[in-house]
Protein backbone atom coordinates (compact mmCIF):
# COMPACT_ATOMS: atom_id res chain seq x y z
CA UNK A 1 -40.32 -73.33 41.19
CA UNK A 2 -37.93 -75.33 39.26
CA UNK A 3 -39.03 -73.88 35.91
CA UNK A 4 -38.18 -70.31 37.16
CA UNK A 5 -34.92 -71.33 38.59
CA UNK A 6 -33.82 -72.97 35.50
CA UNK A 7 -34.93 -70.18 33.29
CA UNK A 8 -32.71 -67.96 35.53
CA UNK A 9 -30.17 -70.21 35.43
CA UNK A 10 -30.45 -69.94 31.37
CA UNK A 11 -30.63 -66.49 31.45
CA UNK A 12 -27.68 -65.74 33.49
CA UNK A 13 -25.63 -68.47 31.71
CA UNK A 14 -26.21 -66.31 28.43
CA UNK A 15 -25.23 -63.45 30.02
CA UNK A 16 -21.89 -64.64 31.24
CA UNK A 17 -21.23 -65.67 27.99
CA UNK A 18 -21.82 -62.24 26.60
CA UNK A 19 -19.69 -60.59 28.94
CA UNK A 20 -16.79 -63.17 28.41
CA UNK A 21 -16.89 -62.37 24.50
CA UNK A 22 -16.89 -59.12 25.62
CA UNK A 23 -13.81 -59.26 27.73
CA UNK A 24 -11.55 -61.54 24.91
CA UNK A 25 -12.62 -58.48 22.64
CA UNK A 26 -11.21 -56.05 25.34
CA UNK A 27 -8.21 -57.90 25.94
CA UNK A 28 -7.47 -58.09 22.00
CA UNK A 29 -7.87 -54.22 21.66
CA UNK A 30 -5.70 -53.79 24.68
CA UNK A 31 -2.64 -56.10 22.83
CA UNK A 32 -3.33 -54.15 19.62
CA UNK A 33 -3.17 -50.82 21.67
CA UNK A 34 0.20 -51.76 23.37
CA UNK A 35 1.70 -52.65 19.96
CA UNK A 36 0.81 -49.04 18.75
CA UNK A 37 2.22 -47.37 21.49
CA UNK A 38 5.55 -49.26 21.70
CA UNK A 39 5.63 -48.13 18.00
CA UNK A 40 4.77 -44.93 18.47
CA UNK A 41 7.09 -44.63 21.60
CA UNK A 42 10.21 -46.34 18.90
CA UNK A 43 8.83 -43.33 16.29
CA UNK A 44 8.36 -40.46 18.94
CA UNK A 45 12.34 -41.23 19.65
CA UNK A 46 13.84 -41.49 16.66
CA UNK A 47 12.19 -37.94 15.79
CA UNK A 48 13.65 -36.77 18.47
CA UNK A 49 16.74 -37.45 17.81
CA UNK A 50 16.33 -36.45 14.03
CA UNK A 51 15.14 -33.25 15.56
CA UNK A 52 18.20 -32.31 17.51
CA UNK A 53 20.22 -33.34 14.79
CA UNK A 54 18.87 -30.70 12.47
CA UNK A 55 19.15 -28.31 16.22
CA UNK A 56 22.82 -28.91 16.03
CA UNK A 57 23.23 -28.78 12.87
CA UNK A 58 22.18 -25.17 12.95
CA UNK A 59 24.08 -23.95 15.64
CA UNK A 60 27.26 -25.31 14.10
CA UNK A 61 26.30 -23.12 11.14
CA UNK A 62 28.87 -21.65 7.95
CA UNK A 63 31.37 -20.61 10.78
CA UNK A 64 32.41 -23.57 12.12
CA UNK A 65 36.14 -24.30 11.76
CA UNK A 66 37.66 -27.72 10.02
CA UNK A 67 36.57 -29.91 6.94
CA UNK A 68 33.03 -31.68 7.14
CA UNK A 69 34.38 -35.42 7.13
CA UNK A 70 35.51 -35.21 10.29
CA UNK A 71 32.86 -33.16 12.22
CA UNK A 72 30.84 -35.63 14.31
CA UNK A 73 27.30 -35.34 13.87
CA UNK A 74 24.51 -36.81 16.63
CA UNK A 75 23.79 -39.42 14.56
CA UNK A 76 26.75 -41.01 14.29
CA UNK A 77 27.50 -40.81 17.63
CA UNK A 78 24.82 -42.26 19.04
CA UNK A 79 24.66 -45.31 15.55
CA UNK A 80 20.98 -44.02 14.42
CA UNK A 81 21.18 -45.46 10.61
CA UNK A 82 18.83 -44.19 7.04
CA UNK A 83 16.95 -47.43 8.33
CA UNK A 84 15.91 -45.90 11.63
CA UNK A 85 15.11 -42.27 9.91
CA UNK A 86 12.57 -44.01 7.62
CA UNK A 87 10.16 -45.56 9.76
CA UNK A 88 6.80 -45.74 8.91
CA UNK A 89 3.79 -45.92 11.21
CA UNK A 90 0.89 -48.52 9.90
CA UNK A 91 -1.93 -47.98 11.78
């Protein structure tokens, strides 16, 4: 009797140590995951705003009055710099 309780003993001692590897590797691809999608949340915005930039810019068109240097454009007004426009997604 005490061989087959040890043995089950073993056994479920192995398999506890499985599933623990298992969860540290679930946990690691859940912190990678999180990083990706707080990156691609940071991208997903600053092509938005890109985007209506480009959406203003073509409404204002040829006909709008008054010299260039001092229209106000989106991105100034809301401080998005070359920086932010550039960002690169490493996957």
């Amino acid at each position: 009797m005490d061989l087959v309780k040890s043995h089950l003993m073993m056994a479920v001692r192995e398999e506890v140590e499985l599933l623990r590897g298992y969860i540290r590797e679930l946990h690691e691809k859940n912190k990678e995951l999180e990083r990706e999608n707080q990156l691609l949340k940071k991208l997903v915005h600053t092509t938005d705003c890109q985007n209506t930039h480009k959406h203003l810019s073509k409404q204002e068109g040829p006909a709008s009055s008054g010299p260039t240097s001092k229209r106000r454009t989106l991105s100034s007004e809301i401080g998005l710099s070359n920086k932010a426009n550039r960002t690169k997604v490493v996957v």
